[in-house]
C-alpha atoms as a PDB file:
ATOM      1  CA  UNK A   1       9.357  18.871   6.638  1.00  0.00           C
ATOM      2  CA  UNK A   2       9.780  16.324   3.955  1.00  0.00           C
ATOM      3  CA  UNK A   3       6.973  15.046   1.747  1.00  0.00           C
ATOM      4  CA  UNK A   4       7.078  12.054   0.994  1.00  0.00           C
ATOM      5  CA  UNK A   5       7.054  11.105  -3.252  1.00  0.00           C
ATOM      6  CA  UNK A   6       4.472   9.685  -4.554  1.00  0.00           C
ATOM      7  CA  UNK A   7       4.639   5.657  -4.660  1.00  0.00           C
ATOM      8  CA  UNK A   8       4.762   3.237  -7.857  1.00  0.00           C
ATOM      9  CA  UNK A   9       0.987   2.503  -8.747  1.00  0.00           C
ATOM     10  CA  UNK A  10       1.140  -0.976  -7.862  1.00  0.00           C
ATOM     11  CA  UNK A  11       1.830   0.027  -4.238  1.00  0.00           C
ATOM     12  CA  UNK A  12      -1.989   0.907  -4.125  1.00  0.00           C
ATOM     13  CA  UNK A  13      -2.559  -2.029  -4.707  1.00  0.00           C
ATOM     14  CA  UNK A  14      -0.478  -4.197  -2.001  1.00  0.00           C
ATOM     15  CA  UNK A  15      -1.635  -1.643   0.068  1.00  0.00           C
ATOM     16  CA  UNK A  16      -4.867  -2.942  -0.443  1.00  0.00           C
ATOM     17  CA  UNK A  17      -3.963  -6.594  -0.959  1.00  0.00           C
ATOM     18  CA  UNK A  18      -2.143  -6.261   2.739  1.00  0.00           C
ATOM     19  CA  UNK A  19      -5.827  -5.000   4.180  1.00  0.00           C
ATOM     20  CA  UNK A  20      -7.971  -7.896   2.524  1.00  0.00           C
ATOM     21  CA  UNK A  21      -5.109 -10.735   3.766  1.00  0.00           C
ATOM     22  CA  UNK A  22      -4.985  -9.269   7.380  1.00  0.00           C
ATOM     23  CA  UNK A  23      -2.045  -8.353   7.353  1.00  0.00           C
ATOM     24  CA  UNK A  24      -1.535  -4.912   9.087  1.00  0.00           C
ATOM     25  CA  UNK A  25      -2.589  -4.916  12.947  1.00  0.00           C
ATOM     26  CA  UNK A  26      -2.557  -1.730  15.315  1.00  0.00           C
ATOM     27  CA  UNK A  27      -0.925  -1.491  18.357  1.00  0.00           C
ATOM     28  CA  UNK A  28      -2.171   1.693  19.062  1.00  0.00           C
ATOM     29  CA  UNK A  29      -4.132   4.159  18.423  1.00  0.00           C
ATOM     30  CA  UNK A  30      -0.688   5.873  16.065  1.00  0.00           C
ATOM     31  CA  UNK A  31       0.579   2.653  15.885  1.00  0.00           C
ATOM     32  CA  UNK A  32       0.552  -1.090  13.666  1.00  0.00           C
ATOM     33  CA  UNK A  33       2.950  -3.878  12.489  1.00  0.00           C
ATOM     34  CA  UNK A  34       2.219  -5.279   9.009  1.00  0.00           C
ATOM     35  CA  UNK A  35       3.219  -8.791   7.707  1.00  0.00           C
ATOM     36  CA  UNK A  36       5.414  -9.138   4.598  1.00  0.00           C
ATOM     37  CA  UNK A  37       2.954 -11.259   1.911  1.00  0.00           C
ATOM     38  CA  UNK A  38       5.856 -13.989   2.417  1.00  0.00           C
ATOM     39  CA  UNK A  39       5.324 -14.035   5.934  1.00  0.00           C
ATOM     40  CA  UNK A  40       9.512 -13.633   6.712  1.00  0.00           C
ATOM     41  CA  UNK A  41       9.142  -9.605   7.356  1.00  0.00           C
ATOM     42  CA  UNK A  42       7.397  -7.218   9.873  1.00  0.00           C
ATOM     43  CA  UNK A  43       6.988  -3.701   9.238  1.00  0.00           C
ATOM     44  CA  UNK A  44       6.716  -0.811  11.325  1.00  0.00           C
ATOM     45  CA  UNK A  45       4.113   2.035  10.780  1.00  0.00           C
ATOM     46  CA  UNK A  46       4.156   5.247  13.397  1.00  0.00           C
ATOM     47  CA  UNK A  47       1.638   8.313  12.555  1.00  0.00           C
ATOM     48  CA  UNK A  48       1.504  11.623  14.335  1.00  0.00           C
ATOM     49  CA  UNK A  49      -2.587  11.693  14.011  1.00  0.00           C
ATOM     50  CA  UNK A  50      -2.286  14.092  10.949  1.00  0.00           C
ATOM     51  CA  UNK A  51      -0.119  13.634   7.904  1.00  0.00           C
ATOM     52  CA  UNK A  52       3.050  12.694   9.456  1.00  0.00           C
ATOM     53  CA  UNK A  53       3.758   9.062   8.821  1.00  0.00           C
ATOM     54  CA  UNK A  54       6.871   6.720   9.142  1.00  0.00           C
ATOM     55  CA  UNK A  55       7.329   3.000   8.263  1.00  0.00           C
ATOM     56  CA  UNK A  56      10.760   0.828   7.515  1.00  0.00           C
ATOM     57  CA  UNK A  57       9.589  -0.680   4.345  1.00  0.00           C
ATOM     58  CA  UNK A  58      12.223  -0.701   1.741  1.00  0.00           C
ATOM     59  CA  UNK A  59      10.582   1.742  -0.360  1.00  0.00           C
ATOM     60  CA  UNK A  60      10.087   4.016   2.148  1.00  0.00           C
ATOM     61  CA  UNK A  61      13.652   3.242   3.713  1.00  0.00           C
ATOM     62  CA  UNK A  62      15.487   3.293   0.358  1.00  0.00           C
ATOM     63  CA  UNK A  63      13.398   5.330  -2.251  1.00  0.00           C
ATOM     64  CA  UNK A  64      11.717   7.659  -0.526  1.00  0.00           C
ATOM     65  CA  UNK A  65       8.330   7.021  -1.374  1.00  0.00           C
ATOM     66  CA  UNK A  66       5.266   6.859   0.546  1.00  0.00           C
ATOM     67  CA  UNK A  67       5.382   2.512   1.004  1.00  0.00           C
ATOM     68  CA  UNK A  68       2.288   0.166   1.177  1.00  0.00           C
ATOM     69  CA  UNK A  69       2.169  -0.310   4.578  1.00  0.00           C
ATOM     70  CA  UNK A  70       1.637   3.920   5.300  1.00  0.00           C
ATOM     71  CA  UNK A  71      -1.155   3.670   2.614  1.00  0.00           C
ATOM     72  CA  UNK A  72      -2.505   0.458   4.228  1.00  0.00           C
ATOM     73  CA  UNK A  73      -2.939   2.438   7.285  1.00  0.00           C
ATOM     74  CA  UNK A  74      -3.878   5.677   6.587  1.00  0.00           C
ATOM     75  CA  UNK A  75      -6.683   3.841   4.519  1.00  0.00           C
ATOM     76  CA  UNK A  76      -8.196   2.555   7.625  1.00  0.00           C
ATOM     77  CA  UNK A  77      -7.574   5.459   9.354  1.00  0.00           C
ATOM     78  CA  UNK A  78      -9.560   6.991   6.770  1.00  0.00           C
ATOM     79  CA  UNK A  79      -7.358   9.704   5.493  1.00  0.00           C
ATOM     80  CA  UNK A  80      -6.689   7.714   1.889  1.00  0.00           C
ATOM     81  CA  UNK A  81      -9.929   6.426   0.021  1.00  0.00           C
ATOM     82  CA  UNK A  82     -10.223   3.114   0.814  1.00  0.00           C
ATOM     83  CA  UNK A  83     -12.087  -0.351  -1.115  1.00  0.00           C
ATOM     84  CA  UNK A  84     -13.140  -3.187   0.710  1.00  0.00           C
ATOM     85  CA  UNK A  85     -14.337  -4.881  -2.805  1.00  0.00           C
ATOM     86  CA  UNK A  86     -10.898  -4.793  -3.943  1.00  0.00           C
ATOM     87  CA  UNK A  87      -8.986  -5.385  -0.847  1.00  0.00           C
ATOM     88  CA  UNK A  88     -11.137  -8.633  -0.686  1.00  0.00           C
ATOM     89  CA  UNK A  89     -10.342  -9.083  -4.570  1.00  0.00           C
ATOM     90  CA  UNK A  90      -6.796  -8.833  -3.931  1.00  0.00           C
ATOM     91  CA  UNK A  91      -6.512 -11.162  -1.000  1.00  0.00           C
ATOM     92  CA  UNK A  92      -3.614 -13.626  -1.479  1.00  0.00           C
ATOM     93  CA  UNK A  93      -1.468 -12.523  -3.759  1.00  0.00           C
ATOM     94  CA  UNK A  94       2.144 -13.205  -3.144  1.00  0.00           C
ATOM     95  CA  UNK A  95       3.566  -9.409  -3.668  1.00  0.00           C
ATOM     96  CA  UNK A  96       7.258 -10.174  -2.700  1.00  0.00           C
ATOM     97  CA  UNK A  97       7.828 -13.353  -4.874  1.00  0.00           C
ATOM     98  CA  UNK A  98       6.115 -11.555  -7.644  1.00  0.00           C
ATOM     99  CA  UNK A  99       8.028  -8.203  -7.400  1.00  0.00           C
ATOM    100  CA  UNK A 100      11.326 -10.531  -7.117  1.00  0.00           C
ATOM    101  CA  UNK A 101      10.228 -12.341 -10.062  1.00  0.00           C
ATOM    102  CA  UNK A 102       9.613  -9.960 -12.196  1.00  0.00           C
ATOM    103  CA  UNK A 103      11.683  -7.036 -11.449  1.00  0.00           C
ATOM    104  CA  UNK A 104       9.398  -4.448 -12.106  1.00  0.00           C
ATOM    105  CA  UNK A 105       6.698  -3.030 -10.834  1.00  0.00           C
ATOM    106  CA  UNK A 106       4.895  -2.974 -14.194  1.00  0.00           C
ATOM    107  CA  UNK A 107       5.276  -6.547 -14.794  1.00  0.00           C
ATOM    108  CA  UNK A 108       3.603  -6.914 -11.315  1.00  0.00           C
ATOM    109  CA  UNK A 109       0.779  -4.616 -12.307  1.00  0.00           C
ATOM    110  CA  UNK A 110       0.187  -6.619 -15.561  1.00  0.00           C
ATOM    111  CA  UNK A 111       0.373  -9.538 -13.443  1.00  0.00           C
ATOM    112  CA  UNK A 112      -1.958  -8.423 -11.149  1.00  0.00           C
ATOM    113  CA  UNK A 113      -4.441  -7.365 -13.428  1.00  0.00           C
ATOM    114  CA  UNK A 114      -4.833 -10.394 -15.395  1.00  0.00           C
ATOM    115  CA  UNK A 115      -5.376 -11.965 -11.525  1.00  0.00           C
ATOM    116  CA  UNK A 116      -8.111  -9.180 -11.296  1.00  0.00           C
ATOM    117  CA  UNK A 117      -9.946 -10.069 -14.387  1.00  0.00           C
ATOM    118  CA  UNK A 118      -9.962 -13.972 -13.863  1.00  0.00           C
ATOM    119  CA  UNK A 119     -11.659 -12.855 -10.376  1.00  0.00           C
ATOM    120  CA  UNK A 120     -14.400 -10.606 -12.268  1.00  0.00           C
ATOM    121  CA  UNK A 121     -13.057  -7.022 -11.341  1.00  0.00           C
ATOM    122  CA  UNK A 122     -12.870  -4.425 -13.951  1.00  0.00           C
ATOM    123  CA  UNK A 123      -9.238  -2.875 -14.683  1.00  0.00           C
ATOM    124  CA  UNK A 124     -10.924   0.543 -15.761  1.00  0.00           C
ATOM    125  CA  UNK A 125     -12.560   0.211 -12.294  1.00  0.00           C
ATOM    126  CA  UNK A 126      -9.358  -0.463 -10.502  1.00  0.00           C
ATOM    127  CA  UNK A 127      -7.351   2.150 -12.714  1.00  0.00           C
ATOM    128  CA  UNK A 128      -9.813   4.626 -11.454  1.00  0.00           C
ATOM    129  CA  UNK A 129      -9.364   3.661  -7.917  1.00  0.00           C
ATOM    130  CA  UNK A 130      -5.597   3.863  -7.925  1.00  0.00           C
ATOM    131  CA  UNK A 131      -5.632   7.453 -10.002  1.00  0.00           C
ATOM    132  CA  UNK A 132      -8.020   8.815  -7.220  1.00  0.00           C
ATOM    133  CA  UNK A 133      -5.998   7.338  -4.186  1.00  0.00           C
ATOM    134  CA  UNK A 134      -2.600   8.807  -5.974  1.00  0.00           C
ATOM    135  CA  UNK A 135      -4.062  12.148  -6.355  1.00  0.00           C
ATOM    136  CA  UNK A 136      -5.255  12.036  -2.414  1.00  0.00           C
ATOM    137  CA  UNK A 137      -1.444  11.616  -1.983  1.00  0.00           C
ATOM    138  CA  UNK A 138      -0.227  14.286  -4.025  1.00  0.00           C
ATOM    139  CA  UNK A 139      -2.906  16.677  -2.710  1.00  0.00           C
ATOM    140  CA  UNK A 140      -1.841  16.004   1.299  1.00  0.00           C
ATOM    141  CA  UNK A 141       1.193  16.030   0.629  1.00  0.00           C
ATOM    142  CA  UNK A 142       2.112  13.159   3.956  1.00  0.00           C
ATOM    143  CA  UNK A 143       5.326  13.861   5.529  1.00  0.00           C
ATOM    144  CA  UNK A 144       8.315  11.483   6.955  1.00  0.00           C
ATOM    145  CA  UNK A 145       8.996  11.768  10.128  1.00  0.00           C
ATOM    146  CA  UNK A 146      10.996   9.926  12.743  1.00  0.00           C
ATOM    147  CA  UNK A 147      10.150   6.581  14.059  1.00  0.00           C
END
């Protein structure tokens, strides 16, 4: 089986930003869509009910790395530590025109975070977050599998 790499850090936080905006609905029980933040794309997310997981985001698709909408939903499925303060936090922030604008994912993070601060929420607190959902990931070690 392959494991899936471990995601740029800002993925944590779409993941996140995709829960607070509503963005990620199940349609069953191993089963959800998820919105693009621009609205345009839909996403697919299939789980086998343990650590087998499957979604046709791009960076799942095309780099190999767990994507944001797998970590959206195995946070509400409770396998990855999940925040409601910062999901709510990170409500509305437009991840694809960002990520397109800047063309990389640090710029985004740096982005984001002065977003975070102007809303009150402590970077040490989110860096903290992040490190401990990223080390979830490396420890279970989710695998691809087929859709």
């Amino acid at each position: 089986m392959e494991v899936w790499k471990l995601p740029p850090r800002v993925k944590v936080l779409e993941a996140l930003g995709c829960i607070g905006d509503g963005r990620i609905e199940f349609t069953g029980e191993r089963e959800a869509r998820v919105v693009g933040s621009d609205g345009q794309r839909v996403y697919r997310v299939v789980w086998d009910g343990k650590l087998g997981i499957a979604s046709n985001d791009n960076g799942s698709v095309y780099r190999g790395y767990l994507g944001y909408p797998s970590i959206a939903f195995l946070m509400l499925k409770g396998v990855l530590p999940f925040d409601a303060k910062l999901a709510e936090a990170l409500k509305g922030i437009p991840w694809r025109e960002l990520n397109e604008k800047f063309k990389s994912y640090r710029d985004t993070e740096n982005y984001v975070k002065d977003v975070l601060r102007q809303r009150g929420v402590s970077w040490a607190y989110v860096e903290a977050f992040v490190s401990r959902v990223l080390g979830e990931i490396e420890r279970l070690r989710p695998y691809r599998i087929q859709m």
